[in-house]
PDB file of N, CA and C in Angstrom:
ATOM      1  N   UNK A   1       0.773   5.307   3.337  1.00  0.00           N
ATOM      2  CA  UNK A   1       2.197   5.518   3.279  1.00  0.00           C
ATOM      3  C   UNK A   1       2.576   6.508   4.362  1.00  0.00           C
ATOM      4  N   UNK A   2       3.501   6.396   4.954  1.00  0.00           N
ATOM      5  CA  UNK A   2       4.299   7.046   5.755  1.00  0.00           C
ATOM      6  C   UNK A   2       5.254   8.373   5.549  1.00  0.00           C
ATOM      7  N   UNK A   3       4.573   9.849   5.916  1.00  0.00           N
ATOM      8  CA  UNK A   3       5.724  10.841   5.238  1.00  0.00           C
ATOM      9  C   UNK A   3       5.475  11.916   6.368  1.00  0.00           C
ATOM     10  N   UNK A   4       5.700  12.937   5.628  1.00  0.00           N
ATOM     11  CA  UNK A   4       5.709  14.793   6.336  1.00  0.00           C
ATOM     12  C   UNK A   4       4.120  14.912   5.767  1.00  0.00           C
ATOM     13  N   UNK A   5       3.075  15.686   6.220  1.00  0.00           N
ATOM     14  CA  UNK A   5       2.226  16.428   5.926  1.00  0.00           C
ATOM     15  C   UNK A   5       2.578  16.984   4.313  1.00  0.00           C
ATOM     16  N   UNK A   6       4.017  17.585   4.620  1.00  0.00           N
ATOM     17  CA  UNK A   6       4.117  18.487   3.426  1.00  0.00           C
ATOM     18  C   UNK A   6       4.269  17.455   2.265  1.00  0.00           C
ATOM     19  N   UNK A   7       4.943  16.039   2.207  1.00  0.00           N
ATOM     20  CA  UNK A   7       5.000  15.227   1.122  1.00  0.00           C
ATOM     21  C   UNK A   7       4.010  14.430   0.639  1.00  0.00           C
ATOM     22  N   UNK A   8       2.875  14.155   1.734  1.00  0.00           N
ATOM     23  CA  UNK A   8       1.666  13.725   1.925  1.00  0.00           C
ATOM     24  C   UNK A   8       0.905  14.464   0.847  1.00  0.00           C
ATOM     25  N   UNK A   9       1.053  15.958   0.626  1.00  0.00           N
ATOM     26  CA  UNK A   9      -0.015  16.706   0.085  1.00  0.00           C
ATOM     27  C   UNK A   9       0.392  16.668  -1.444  1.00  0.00           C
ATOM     28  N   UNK A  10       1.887  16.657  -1.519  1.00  0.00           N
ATOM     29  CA  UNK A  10       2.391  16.471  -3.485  1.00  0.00           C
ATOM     30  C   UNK A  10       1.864  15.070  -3.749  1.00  0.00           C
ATOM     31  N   UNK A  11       1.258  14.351  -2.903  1.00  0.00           N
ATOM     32  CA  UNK A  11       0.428  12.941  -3.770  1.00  0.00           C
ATOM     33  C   UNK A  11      -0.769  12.549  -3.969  1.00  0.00           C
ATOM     34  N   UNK A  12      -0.534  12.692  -5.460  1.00  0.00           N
ATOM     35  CA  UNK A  12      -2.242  12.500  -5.930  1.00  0.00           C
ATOM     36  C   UNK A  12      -2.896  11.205  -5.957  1.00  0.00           C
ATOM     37  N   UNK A  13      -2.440  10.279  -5.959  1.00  0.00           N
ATOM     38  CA  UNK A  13      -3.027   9.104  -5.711  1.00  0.00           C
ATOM     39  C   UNK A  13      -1.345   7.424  -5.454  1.00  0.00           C
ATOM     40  N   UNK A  14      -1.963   6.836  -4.891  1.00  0.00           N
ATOM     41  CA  UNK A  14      -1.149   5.532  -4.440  1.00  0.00           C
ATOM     42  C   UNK A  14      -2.152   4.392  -5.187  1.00  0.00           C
ATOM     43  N   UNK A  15      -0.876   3.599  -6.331  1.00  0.00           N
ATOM     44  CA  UNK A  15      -1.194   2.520  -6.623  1.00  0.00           C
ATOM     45  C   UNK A  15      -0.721   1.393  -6.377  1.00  0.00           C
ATOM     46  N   UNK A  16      -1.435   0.600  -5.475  1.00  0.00           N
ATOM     47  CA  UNK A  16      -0.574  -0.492  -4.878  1.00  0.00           C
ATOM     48  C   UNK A  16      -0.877  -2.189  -5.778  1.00  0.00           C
ATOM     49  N   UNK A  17       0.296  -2.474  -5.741  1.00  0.00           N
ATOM     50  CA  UNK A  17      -0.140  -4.228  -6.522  1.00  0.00           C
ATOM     51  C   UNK A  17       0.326  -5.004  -5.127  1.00  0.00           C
ATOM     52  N   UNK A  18      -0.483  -5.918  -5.136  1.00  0.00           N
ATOM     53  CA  UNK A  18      -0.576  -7.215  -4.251  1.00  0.00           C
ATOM     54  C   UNK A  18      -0.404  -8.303  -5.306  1.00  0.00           C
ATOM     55  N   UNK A  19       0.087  -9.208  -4.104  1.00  0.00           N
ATOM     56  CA  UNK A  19       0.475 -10.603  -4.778  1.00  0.00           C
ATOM     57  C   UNK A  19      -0.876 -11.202  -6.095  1.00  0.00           C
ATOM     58  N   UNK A  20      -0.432 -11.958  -6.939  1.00  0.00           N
ATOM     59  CA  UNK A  20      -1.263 -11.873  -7.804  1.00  0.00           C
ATOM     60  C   UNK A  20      -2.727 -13.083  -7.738  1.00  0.00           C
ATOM     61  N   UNK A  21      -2.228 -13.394  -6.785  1.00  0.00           N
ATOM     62  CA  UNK A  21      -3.508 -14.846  -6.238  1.00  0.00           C
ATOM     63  C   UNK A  21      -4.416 -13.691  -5.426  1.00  0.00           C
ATOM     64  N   UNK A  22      -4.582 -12.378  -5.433  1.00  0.00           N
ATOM     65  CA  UNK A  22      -5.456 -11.373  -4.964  1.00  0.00           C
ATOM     66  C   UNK A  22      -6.430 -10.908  -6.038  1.00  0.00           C
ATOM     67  N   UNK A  23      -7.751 -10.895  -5.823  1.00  0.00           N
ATOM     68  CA  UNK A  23      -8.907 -10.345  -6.489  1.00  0.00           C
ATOM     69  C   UNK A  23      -8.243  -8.884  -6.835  1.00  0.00           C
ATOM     70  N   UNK A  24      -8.377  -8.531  -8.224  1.00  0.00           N
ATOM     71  CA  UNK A  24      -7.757  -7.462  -8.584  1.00  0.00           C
ATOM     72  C   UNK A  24      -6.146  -6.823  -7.919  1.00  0.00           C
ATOM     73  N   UNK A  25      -5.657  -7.661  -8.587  1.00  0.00           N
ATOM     74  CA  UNK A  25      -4.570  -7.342  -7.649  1.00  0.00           C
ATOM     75  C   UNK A  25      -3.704  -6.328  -7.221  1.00  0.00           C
ATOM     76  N   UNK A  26      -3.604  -5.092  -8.504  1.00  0.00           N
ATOM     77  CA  UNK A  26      -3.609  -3.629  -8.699  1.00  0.00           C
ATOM     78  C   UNK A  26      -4.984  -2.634  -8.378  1.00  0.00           C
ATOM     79  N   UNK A  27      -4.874  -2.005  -7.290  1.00  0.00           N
ATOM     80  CA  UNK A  27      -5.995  -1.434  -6.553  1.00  0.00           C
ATOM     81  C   UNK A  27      -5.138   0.365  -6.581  1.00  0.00           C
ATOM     82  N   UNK A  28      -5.997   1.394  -6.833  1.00  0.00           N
ATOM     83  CA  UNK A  28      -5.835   2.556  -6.334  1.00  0.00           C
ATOM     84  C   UNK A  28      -6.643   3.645  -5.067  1.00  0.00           C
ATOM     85  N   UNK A  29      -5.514   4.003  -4.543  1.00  0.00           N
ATOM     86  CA  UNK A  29      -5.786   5.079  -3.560  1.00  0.00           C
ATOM     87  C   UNK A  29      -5.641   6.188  -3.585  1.00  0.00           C
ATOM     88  N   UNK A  30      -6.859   7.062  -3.447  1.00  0.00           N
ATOM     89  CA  UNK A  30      -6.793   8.565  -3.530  1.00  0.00           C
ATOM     90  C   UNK A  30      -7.061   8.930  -2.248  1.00  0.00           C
ATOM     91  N   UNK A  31      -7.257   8.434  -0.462  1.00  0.00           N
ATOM     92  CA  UNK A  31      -7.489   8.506   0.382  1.00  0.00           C
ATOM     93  C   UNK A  31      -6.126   9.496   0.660  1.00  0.00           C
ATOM     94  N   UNK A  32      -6.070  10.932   1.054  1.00  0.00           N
ATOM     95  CA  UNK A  32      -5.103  11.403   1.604  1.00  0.00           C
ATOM     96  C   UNK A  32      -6.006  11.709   2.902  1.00  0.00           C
ATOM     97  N   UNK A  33      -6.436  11.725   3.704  1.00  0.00           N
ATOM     98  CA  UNK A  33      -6.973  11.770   4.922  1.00  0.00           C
ATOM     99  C   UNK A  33      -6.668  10.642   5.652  1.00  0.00           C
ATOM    100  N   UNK A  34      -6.289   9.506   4.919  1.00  0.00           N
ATOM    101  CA  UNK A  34      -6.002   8.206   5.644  1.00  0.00           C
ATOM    102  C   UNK A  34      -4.777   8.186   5.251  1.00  0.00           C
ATOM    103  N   UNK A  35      -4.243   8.749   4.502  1.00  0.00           N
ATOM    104  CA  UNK A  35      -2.661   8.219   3.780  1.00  0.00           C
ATOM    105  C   UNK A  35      -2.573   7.381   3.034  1.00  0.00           C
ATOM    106  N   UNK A  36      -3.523   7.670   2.234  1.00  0.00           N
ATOM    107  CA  UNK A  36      -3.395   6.429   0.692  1.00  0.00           C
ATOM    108  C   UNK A  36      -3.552   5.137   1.486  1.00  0.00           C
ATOM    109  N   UNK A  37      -3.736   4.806   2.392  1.00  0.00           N
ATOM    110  CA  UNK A  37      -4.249   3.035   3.304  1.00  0.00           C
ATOM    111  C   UNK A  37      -4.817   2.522   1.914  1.00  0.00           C
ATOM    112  N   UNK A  38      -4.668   1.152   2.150  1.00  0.00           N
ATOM    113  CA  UNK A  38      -5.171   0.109   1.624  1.00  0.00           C
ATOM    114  C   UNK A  38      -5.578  -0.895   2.616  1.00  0.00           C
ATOM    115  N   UNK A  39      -6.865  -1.198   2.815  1.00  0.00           N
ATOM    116  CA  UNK A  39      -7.097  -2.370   3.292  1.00  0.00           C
ATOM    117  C   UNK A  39      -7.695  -3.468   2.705  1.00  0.00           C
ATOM    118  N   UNK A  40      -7.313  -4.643   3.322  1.00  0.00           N
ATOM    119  CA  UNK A  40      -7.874  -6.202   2.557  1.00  0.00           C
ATOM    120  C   UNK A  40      -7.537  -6.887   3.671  1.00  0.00           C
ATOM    121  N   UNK A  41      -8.373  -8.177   2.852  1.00  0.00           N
ATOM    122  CA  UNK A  41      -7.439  -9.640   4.309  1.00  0.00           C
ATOM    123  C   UNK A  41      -6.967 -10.395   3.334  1.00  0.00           C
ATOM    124  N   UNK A  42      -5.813 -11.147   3.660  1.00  0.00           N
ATOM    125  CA  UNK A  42      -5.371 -11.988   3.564  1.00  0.00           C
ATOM    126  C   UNK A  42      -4.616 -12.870   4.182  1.00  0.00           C
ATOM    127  N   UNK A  43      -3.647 -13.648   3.603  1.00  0.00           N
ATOM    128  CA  UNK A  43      -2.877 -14.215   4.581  1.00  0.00           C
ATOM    129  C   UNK A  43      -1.455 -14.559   4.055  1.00  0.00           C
ATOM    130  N   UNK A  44      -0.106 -14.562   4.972  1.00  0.00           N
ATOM    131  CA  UNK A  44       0.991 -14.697   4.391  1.00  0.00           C
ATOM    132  C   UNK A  44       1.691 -13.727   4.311  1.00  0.00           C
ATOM    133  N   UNK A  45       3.289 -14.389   3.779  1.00  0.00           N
ATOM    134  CA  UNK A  45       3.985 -12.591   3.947  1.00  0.00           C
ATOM    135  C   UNK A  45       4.398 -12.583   2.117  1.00  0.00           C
ATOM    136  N   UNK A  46       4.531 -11.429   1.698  1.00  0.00           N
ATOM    137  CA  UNK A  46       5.058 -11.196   0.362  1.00  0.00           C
ATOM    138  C   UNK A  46       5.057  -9.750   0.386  1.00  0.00           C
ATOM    139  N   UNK A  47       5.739  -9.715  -0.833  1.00  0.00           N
ATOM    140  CA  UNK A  47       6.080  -8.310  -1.233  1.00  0.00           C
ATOM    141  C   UNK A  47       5.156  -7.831  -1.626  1.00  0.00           C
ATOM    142  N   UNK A  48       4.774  -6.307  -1.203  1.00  0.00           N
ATOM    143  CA  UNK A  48       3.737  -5.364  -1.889  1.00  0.00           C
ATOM    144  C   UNK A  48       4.420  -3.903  -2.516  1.00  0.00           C
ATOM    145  N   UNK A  49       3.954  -3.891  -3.876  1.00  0.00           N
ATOM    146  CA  UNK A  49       4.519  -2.503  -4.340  1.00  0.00           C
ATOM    147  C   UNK A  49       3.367  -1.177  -3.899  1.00  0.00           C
ATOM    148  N   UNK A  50       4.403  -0.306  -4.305  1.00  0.00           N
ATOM    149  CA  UNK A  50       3.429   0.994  -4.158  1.00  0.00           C
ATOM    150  C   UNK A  50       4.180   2.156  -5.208  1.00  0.00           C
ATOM    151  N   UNK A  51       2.786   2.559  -5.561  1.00  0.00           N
ATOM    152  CA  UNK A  51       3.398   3.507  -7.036  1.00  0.00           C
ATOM    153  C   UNK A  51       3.072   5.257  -6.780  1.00  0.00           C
ATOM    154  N   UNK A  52       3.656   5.773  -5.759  1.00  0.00           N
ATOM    155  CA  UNK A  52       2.672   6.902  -5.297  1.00  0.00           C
ATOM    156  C   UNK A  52       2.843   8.135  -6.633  1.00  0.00           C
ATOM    157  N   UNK A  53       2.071   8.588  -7.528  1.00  0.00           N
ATOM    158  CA  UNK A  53       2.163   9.104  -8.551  1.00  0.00           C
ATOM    159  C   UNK A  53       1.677  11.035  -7.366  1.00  0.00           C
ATOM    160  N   UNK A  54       2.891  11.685  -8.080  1.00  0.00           N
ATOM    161  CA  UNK A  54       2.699  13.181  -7.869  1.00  0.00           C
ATOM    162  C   UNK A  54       1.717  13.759  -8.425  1.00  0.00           C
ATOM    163  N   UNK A  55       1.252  14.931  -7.976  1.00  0.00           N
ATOM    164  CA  UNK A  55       0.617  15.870  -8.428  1.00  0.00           C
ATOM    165  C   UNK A  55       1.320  16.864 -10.164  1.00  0.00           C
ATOM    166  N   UNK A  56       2.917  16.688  -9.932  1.00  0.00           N
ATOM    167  CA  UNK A  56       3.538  17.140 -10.621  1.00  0.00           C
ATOM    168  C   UNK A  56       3.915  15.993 -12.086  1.00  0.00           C
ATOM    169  N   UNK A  57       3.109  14.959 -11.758  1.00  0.00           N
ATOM    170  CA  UNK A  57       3.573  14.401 -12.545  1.00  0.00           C
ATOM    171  C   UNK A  57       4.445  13.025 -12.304  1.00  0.00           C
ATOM    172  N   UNK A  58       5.564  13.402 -11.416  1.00  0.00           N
ATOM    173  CA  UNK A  58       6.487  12.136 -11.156  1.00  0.00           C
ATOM    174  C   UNK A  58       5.771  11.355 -10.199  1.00  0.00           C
ATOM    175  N   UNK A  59       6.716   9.982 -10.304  1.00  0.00           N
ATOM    176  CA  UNK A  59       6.220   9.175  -9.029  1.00  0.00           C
ATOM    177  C   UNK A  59       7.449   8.622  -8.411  1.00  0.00           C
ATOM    178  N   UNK A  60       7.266   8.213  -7.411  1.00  0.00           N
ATOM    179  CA  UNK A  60       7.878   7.738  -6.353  1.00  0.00           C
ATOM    180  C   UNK A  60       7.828   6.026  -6.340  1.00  0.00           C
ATOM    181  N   UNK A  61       8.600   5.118  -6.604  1.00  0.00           N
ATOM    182  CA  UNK A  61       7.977   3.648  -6.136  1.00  0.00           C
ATOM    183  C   UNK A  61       8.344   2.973  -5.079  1.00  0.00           C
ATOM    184  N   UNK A  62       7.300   2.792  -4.244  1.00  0.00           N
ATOM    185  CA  UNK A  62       8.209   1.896  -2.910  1.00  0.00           C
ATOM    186  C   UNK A  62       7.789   0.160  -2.987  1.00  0.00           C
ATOM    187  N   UNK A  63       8.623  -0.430  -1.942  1.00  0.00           N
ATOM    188  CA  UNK A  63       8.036  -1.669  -2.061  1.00  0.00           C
ATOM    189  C   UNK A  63       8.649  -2.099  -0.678  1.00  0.00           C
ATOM    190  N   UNK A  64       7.802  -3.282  -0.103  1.00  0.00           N
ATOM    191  CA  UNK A  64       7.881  -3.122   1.127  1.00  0.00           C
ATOM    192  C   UNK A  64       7.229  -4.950   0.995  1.00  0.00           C
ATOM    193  N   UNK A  65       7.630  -5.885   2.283  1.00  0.00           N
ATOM    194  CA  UNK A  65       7.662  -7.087   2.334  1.00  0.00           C
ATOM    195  C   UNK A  65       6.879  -7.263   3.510  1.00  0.00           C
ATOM    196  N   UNK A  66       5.528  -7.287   2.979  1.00  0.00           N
ATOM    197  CA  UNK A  66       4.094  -7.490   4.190  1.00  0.00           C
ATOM    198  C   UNK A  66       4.170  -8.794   5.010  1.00  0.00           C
ATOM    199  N   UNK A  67       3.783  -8.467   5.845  1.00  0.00           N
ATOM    200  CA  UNK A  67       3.642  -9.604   7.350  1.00  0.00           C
ATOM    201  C   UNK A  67       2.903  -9.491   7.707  1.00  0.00           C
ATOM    202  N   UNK A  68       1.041 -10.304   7.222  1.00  0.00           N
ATOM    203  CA  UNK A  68       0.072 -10.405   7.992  1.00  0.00           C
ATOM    204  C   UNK A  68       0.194 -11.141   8.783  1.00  0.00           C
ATOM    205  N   UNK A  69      -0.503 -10.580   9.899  1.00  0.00           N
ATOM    206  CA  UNK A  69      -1.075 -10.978  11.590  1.00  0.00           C
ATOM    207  C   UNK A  69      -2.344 -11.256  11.606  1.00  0.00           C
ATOM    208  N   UNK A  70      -2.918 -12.594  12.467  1.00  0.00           N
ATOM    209  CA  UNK A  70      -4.136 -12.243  12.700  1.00  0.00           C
ATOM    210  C   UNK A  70      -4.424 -11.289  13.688  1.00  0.00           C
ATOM    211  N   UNK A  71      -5.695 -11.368  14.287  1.00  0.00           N
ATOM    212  CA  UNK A  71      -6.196 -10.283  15.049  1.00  0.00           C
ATOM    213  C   UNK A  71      -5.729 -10.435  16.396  1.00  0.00           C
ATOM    214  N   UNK A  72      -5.592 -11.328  16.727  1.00  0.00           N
ATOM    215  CA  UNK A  72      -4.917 -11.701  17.951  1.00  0.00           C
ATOM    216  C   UNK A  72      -3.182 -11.459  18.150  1.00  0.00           C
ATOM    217  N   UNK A  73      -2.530 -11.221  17.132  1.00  0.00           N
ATOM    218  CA  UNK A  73      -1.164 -10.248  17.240  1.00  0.00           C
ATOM    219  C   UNK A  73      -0.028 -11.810  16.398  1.00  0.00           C
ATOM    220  N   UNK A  74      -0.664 -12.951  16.229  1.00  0.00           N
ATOM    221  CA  UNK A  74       0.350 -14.284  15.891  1.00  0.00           C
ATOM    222  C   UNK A  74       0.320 -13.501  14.445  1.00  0.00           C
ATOM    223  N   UNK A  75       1.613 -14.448  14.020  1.00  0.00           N
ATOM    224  CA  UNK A  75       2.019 -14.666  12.718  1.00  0.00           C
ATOM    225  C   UNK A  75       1.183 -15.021  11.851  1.00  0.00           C
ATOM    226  N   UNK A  76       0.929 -15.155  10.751  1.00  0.00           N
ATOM    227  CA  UNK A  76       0.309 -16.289   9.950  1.00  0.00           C
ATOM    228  C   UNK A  76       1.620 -17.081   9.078  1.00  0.00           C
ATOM    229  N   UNK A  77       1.627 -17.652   8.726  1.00  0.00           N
ATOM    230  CA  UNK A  77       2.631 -18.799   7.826  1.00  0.00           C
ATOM    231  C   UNK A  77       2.223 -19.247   6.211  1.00  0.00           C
ATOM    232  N   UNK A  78       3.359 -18.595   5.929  1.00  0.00           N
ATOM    233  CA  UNK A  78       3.429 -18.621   4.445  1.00  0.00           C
ATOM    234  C   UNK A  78       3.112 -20.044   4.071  1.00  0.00           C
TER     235      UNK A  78
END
C-alpha cells in the first residue's frame, strides 16, 4: 500500500481478498519493509480489497480495480 512513513508505521498488518477463483483467496500481510506487497500471478482485471487493520485497533478499507500485465508490459484480457 501506498502512504507517509509515518502512516506506514500505525499498520499492523494488510488483509487483502482476491477474486475468488484464487487459491486462498483472503491472504495476510505483515511485510512493513515492503509495504504490506502482495504478490501472486494471475490473469485479468478485477477488483481487489484491502483491509489494512491499525495498531490501535481501527482499520482502514481500500479497494482498488487490478490490471494484470504480462512481463512484457501488454494487457492481459479479461
Amino acid at each position: 500500500i501506498e502512504g507517509e512513513n509515518e502512516a506506514l508505521d500505525r499498520v499492523e498488518l494488510v488483509e487483502w481478498t482476491l477474486h475468488p477463483t484464487f487459491p486462498n483467496p483472503i491472504r495476510k500481510s505483515t511485510d512493513r519493509a515492503n509495504k504490506y506487497i502482495l504478490e501472486t500471478g494471475g490473469w485479468g482485471t478485477f477488483p481487489i480489497r484491502a483491509r489494512a487493520m491499525l495498531k490501535d485497533g481501527s482499520e482502514i478499507r481500500l479497494r482498488h480495480e487490478l490490471e494484470l500485465h504480462y512481463p512484457d508490459g501488454t494487457v492481459t484480457s479479461a
